[in-house]
Protein backbone atom coordinates (compact mmCIF):
# COMPACT_ATOMS: atom_id res chain seq x y z
CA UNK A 1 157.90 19.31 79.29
CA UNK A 2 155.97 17.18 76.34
CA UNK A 3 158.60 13.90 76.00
CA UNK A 4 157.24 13.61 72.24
CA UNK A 5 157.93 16.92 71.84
CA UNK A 6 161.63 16.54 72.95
CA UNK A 7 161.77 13.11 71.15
CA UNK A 8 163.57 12.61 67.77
CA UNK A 9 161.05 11.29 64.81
CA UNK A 10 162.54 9.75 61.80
CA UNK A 11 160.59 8.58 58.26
CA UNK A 12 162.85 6.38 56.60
CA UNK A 13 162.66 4.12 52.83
CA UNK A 14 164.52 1.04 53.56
CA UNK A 15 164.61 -1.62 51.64
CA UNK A 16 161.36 -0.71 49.84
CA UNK A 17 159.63 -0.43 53.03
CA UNK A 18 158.35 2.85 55.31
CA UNK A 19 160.26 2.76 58.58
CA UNK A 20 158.57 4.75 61.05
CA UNK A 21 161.45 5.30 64.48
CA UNK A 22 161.07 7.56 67.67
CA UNK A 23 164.31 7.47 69.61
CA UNK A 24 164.01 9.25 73.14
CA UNK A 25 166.40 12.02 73.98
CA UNK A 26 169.06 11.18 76.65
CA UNK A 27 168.57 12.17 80.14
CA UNK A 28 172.34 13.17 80.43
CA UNK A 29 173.56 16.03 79.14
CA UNK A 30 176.48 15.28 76.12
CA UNK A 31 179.21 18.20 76.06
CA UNK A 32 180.40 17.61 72.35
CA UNK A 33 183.25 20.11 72.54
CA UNK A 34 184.80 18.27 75.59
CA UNK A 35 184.01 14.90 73.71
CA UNK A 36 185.98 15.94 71.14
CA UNK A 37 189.11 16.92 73.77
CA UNK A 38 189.19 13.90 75.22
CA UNK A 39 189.09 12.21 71.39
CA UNK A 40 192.72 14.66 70.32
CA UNK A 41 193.19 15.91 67.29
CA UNK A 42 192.98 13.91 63.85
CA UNK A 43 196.52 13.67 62.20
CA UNK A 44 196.44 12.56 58.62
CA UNK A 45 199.27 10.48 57.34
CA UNK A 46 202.53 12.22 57.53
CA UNK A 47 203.79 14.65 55.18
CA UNK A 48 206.12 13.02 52.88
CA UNK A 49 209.69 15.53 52.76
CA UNK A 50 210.62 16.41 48.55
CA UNK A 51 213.84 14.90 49.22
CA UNK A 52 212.55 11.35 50.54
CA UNK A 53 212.45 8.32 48.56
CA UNK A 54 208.84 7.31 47.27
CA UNK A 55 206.55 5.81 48.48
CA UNK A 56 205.89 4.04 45.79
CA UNK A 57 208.65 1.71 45.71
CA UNK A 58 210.36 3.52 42.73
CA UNK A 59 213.68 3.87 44.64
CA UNK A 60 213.85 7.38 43.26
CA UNK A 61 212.61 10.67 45.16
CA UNK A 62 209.59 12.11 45.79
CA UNK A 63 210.14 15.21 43.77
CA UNK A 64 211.29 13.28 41.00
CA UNK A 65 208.44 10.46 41.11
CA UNK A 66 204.80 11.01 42.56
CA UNK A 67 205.27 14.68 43.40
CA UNK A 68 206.10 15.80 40.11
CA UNK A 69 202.40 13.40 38.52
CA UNK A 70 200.55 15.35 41.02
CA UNK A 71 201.05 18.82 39.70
């Protein structure tokens, strides 16, 4: 197998110059699904209940407050 050929060449602009880069692939082999296992699950912030005060500060509820701006 031709390394070049297996290689990854980039052209980049930066900073008004040509950038010329060759990076050469990895001898391991990278299992991205079981890289992303190991990493869990991305949980957003949690899901603020109607009936909760603000988070705002307001002092009054949700519903009443940000909620109700939002739609």
């Amino acid at each position: 197998m031709d390394i070049i050929g297996a290689g990854d060449f980039a052209v980049t602009n930066y900073d008004g110059k040509t950038v010329f880069s060759y990076k050469i692939p990895s001898a391991e082999r990278i299992d991205f699904a079981e890289e992303a296992r190991k990493e869990g699950t991305f949980r957003g912030s949690p899901k603020i209940g109607r009936n909760a005060l603000c988070p705002c500060g307001s002092g009054k509820k949700y519903k009443n407050c940000c909620l109700a701006k939002k739609k």
